[in-house]
Protein backbone atom coordinates (compact mmCIF):
# COMPACT_ATOMS: atom_id res chain seq x y z
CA UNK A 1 0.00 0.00 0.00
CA UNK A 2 2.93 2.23 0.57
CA UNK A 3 4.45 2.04 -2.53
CA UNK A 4 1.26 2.94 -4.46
CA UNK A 5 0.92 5.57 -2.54
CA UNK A 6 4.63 6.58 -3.39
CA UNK A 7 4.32 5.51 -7.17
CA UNK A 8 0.97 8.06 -7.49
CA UNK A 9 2.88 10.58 -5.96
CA UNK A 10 6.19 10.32 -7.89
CA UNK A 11 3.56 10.40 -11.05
CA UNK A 12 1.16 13.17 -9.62
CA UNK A 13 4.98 15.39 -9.45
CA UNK A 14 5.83 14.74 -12.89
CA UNK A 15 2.50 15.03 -14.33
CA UNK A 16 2.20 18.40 -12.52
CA UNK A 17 5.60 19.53 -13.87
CA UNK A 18 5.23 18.66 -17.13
CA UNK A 19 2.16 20.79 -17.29
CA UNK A 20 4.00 23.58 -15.85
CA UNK A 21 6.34 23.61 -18.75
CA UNK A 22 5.51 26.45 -21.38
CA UNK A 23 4.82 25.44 -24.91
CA UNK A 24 5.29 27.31 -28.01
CA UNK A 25 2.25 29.41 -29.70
CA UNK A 26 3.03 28.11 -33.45
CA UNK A 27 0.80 30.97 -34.82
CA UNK A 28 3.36 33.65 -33.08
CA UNK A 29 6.00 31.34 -34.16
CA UNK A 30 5.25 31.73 -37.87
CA UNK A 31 5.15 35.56 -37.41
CA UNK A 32 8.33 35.62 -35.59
CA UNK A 33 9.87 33.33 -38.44
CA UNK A 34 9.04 36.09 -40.85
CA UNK A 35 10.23 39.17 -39.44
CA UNK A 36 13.40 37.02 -37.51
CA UNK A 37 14.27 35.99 -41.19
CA UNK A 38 13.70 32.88 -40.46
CA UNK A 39 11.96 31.82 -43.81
CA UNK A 40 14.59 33.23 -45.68
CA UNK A 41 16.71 29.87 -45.51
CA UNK A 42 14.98 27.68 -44.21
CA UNK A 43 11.80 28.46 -45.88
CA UNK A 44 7.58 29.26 -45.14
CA UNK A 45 7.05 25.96 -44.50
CA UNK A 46 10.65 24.70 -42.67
CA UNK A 47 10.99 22.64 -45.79
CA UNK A 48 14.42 24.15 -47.06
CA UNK A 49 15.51 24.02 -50.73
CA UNK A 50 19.32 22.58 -50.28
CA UNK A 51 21.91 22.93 -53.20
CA UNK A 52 25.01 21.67 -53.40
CA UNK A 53 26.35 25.62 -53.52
CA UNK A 54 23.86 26.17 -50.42
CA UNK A 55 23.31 23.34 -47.79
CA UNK A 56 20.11 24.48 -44.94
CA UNK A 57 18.80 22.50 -43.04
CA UNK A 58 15.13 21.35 -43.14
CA UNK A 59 13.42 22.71 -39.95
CA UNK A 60 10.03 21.19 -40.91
CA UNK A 61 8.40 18.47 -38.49
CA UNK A 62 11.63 18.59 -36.27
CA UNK A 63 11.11 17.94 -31.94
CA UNK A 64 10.12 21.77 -30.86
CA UNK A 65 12.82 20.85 -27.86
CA UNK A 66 15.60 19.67 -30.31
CA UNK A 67 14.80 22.99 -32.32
CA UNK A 68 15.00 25.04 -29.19
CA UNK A 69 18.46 23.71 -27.67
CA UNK A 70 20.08 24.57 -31.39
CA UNK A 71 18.59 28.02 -31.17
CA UNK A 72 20.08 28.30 -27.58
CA UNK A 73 23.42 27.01 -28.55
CA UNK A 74 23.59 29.46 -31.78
CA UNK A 75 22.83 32.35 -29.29
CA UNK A 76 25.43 31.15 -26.41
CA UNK A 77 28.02 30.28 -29.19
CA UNK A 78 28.05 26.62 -28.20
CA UNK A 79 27.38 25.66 -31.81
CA UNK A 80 29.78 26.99 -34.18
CA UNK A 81 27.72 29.18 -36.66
CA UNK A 82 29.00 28.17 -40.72
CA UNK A 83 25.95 29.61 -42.20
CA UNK A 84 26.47 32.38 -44.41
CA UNK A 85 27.74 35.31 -42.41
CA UNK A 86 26.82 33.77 -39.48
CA UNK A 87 23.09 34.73 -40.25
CA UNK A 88 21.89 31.53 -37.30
CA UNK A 89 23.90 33.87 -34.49
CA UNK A 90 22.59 36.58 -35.28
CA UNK A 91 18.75 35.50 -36.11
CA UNK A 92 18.73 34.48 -32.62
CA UNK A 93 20.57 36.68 -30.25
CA UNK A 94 17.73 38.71 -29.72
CA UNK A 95 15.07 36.27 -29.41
CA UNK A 96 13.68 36.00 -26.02
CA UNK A 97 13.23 32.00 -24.88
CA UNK A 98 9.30 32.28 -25.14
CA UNK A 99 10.15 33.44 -29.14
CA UNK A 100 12.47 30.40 -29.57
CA UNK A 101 9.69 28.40 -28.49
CA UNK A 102 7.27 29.82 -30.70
CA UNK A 103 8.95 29.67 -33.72
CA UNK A 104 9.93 25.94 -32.51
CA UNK A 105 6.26 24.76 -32.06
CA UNK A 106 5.40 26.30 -35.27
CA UNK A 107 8.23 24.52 -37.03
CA UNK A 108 7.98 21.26 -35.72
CA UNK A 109 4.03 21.89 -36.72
CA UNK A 110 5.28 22.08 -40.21
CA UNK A 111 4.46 18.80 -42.59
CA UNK A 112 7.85 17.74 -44.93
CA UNK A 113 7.60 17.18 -48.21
């Protein structure tokens, strides 16, 4: 009886944190896309036209968190920026971590082709 009482605990804490956690607003995201540049390279849709000149990767149906941590380690330097004069550094530096998430959600949102 103890541990069930333990085990709905344990799941009543993560349940309750998980909820806590804020989520990206995809519609803000595509707005912040557009005006951060964002579509630019990588496209309206996150569904980025490559060449062998020009390699960019596809954001389209990508994890929102996987998204996020890139944008965070573009803005902290903890991913060396090779795009084209270092456009990902600077598209991000002045996003705020609620923007990152938005333009995450609305990427990940995003069907590939």
């Amino acid at each position: 009886m103890v541990h069930q009482r333990l085990l709905l605990m344990v799941c009543a804490y993560f349940i309750s944190a998980t909820t806590a956690l804020a989520e990206g607003d995809p519609n803000n995201g595509r707005q912040l896309a557009v005006a951060s540049k964002c579509t630019g390279c990588h496209g309206m849709d996150g569904n980025a036209r490559s060449t062998s000149f020009r390699v960019v990767p596809m954001l389209a149906g990508q994890p929102a968190s996987y998204l996020v941590k890139e944008m965070q380690n573009y803005a902290t330097g903890k991913r060396e920026d090779v795009s084209e004069k270092a456009a990902m550094s600077a598209a991000v530096k002045g996003l705020s971590q609620q923007d990152m998430e938005d333009i995450a959600a609305f990427y990940e949102a995003q069907a590939r082709y």
